[in-house]
Protein backbone atom coordinates (compact mmCIF):
# COMPACT_ATOMS: atom_id res chain seq x y z
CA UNK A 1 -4.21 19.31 0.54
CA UNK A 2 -3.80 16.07 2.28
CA UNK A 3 -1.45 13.68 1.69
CA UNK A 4 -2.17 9.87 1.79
CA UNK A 5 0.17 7.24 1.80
CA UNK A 6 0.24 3.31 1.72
CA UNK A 7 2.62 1.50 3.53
CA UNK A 8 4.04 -1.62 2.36
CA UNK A 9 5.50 -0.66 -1.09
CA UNK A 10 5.44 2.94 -0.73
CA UNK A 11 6.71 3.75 2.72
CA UNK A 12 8.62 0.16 3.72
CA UNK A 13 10.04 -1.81 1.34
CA UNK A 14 7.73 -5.10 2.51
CA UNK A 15 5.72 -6.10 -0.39
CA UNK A 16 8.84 -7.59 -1.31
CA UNK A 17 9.01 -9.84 2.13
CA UNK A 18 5.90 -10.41 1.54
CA UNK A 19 6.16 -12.28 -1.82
CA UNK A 20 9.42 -13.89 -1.19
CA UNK A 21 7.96 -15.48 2.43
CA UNK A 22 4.89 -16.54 1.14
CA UNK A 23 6.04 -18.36 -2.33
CA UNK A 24 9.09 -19.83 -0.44
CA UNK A 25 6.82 -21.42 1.82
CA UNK A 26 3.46 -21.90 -0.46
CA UNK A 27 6.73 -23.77 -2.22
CA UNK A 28 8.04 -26.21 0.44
CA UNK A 29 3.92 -27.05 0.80
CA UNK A 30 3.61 -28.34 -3.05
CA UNK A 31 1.92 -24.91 -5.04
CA UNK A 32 4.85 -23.45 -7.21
CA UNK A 33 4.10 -19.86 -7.36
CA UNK A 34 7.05 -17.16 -7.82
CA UNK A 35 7.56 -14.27 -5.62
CA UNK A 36 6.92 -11.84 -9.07
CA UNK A 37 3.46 -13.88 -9.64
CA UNK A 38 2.42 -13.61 -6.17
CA UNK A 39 3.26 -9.12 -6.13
CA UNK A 40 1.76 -8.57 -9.34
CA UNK A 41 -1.73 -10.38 -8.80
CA UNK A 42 -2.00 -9.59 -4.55
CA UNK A 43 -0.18 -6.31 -4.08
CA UNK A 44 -2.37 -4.26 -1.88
CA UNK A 45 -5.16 -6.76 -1.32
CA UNK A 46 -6.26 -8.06 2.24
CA UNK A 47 -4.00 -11.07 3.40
CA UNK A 48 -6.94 -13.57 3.88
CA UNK A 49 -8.51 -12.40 0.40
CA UNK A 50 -5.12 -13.57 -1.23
CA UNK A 51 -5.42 -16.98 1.20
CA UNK A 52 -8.95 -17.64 -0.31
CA UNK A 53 -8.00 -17.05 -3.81
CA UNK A 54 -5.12 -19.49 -4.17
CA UNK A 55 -7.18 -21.64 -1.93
CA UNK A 56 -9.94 -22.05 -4.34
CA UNK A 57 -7.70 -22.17 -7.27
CA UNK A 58 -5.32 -24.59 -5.91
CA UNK A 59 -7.11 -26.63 -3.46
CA UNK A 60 -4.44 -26.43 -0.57
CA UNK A 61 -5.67 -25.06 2.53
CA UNK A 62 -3.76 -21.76 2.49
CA UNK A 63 -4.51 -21.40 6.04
CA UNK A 64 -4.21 -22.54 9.86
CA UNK A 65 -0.50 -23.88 9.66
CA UNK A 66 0.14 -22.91 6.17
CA UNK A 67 -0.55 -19.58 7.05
CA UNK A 68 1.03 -19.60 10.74
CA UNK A 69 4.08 -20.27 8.41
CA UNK A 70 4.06 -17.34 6.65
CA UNK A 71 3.66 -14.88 9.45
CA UNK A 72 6.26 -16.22 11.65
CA UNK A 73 8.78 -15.97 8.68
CA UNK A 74 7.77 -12.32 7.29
CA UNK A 75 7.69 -11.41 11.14
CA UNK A 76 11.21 -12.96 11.61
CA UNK A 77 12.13 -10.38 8.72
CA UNK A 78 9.77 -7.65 8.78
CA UNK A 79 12.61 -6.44 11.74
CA UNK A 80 14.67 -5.82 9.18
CA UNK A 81 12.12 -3.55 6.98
CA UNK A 82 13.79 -0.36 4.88
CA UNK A 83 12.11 3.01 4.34
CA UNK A 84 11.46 3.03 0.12
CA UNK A 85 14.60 4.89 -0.76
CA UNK A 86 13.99 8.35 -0.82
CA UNK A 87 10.91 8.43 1.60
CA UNK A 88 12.21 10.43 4.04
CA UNK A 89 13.56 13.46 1.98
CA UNK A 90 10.46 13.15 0.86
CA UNK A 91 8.59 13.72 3.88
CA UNK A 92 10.89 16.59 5.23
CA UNK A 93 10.43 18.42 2.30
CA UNK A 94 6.50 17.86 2.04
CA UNK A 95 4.31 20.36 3.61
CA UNK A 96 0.63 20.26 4.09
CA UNK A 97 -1.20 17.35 6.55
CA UNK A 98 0.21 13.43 5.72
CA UNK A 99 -1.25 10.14 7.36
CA UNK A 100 -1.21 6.48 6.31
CA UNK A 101 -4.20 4.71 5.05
CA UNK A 102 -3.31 0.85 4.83
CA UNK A 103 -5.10 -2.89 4.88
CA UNK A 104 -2.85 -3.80 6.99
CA UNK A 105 -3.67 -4.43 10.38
CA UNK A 106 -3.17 -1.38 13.40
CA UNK A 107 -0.61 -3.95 15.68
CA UNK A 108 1.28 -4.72 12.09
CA UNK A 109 1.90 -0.66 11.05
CA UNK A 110 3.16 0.25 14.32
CA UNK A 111 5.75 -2.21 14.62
CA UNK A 112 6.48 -2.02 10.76
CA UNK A 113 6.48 1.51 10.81
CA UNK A 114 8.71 1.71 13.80
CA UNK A 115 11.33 -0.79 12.29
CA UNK A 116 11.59 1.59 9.51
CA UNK A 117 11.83 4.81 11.58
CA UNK A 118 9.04 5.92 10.01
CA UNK A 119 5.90 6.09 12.70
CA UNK A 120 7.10 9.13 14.62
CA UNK A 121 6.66 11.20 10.88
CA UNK A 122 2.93 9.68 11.18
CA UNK A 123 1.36 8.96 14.46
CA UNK A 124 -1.48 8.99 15.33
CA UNK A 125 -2.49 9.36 11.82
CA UNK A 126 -1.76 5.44 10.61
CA UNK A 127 -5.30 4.51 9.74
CA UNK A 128 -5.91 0.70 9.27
CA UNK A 129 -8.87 -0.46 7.27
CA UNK A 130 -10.26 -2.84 9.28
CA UNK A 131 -10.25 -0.64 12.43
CA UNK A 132 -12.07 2.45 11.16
CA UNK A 133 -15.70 3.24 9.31
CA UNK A 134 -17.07 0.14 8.02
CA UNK A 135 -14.05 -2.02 8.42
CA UNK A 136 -13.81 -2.93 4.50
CA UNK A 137 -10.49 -2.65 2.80
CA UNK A 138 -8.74 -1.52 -0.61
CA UNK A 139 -10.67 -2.01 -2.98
CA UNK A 140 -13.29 -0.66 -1.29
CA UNK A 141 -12.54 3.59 -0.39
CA UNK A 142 -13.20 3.14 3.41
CA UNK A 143 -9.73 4.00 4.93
CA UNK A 144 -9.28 6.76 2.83
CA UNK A 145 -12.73 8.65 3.28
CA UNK A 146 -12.24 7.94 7.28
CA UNK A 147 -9.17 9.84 6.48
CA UNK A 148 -10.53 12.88 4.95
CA UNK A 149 -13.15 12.85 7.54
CA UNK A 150 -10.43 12.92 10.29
CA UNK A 151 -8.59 15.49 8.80
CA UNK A 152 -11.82 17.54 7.76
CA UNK A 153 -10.66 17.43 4.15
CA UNK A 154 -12.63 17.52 0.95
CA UNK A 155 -11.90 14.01 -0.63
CA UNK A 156 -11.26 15.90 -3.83
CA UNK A 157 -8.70 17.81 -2.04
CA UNK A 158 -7.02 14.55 -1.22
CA UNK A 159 -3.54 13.00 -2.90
CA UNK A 160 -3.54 9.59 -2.75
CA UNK A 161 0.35 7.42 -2.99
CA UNK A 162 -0.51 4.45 -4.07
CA UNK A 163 1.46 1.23 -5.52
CA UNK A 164 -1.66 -1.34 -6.06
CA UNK A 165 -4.51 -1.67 -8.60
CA UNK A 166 -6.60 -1.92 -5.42
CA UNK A 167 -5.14 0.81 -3.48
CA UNK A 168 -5.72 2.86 -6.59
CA UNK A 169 -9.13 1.73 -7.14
CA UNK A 170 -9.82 2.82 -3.51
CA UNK A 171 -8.69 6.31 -3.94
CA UNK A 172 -10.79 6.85 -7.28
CA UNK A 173 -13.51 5.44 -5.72
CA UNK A 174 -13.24 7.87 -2.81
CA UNK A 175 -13.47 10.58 -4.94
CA UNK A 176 -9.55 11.55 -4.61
CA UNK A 177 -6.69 11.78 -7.13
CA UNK A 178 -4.40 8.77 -6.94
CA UNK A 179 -0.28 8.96 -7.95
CA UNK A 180 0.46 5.59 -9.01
CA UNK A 181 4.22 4.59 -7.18
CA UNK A 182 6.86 1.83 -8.73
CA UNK A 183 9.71 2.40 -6.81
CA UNK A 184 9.25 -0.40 -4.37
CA UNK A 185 11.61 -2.94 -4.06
CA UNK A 186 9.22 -5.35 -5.53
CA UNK A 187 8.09 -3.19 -8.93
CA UNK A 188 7.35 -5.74 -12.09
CA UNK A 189 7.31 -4.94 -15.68
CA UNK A 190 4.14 -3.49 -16.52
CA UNK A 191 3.52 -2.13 -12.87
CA UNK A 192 2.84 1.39 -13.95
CA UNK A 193 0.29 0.06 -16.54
CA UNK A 194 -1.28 -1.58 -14.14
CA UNK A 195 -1.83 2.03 -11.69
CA UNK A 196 -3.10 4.19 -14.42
CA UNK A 197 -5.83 1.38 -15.72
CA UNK A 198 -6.63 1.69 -12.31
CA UNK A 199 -7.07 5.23 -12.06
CA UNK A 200 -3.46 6.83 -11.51
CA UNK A 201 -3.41 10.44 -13.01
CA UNK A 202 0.39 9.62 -12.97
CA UNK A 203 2.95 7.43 -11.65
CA UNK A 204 6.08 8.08 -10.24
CA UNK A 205 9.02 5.69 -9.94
CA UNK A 206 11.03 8.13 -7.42
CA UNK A 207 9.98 9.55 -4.21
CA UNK A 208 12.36 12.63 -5.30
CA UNK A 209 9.48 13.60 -8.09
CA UNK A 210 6.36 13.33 -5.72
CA UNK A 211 6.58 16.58 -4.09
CA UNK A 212 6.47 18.59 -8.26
CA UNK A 213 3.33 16.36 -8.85
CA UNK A 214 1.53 16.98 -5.85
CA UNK A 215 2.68 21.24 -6.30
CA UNK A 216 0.80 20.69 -10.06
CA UNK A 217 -1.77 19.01 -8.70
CA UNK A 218 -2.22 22.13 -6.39
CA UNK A 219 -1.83 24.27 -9.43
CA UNK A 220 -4.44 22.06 -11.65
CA UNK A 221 -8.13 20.88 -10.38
CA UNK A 222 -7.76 17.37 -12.88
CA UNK A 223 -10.43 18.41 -15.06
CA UNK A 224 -10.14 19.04 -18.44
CA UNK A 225 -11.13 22.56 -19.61
C-alpha cells in the first residue's frame, strides 16, 4: 500500500504559524479574526483561495502588501518549524512506499521539510499540487492521483493522512481511504468531526496509532460485507 501524507499539520507543525501570522497581521490591518477561526475554516485550502474569501467577505484587499506581510513573517518563523510529535517513529517503523501530496508550493516543502529534518525521509516524492497533472489543489484529488500514478498504485490501494476537510475530500474523491489526523499543534474542538463528515474512515490524534490502522486497513478492503 502507499502511504500519503500532508504536510503542514501532519508532518510540520505549521498550520499553527500559519494562523497565528496571518490573524496577527489581518489584525494590525483592521479585520479581527482569531488564529482558531482562521485553522478551522482554511486548514488545507490554497493560500490565495483563503485571500479571496476574506477578501470578499471583508472588503480589505487581502493581498499585494497585506499579503507580502504575511509571508515575510511565517517565513521569518517557518525556520523554526517542528516535526508533529511522533512523526518520525512513525516513519521508521512504517514500511511500504510513503510520499507527500501537499497545496503547498514545491520551493515552500523543500525548505519546510528540510527545517524539520524531514525531506531526506521523502525526496523526491514531495508532490505539490500546483506543479503536477492539472495543477488544481485539495479539494480537488489531483496531487493524490499523480501520486498513485507515480508510484503505479491502485488509488484504492492508497492511505491517505490527512488533517483538513479539503485534504480529506481530495482523497475520497480520488478514490482512496483517508485517516483523518488531530494531533497538530493547531487541532480545535470539533476537528475530528470535521474529518469524518469529510470522508475519514477514522481519525487518529497520535502518530504512535497510525501504523495499527493502516496494518487493519491492510487486513480489511473498507467495504461492508
Amino acid at each position: 500500500m502507499l502511504t500519503i501524507f500532508d504536510c503542514d499539520g501532519v508532518l510540520i507543525d505549521s498550520e499553527i504559524i500559519s494562523s497565528e501570522v496571518t490573524a496577527k497581521v489581518l489584525g494590525e490591518e483592521g479585520l479581527t479574526i482569531t488564529a482558531e477561526e482562521i485553522t478551522a475554516r482554511f486548514a488545507g485550502l490554497a493560500s490565495g483561495e483563503m485571500e479571496a474569501i476574506l477578501s470578499e467577505e471583508s472588503g480589505l484587499p487581502v493581498s499585494g502588501r497585506i499579503k507580502e506581510r504575511i509571508q515575510e513573517e511565517f517565513d521569518r518563523r517557518i525556520v523554526h518549524v517542528k516535526p508533529v510529535p511522533g512523526i518520525v517513529a512513525l516513519l521508521d517503523a512504517l514500511d511500504g512506499p510513503r510520499c507527500v501530496g501537499s497545496n503547498a508550493d514545491s520551493a515552500y516543502l523543500k525548505r519546510a521539510l528540510t527545517s524539520a529534518g524531514l525531506w531526506d525521509r521523502f525526496k523526491p516524492y514531495v508532490f505539490s499540487a500546483p506543479d503536477v497533472g492539472t495543477g488544481k489543489g485539495k479539494p480537488d484529488p489531483n496531487v493524490f492521483l499523480h501520486a498513485a500514478r507515480e508510484f503505479g498504485v491502485d488509488p484504492a490501494d492508497t492511505i491517505v493522512i490527512e488533517d483538513s476537510f479539503a485534504g480529506v475530500s481530495a482523497a475520497v474523491a480520488a478514490g482512496m481511504r483517508a485517516i483523518g489526523f488531530t494531533g497538530g499543534a493547531h487541532s480545535w474542538p470539533g476537528h475530528a468531526e470535521v474529518l469524518m463528515e469529510a470522508g475519514a474512515e477514522t481519525v487518529v490524534r497520535r502518530h504512535a496509532d497510525v501504523a495499527a490502522v493502516i496494518e487493519a486497513f491492510r487486513n480489511w478492503d473498507g467495504r461492508d460485507l
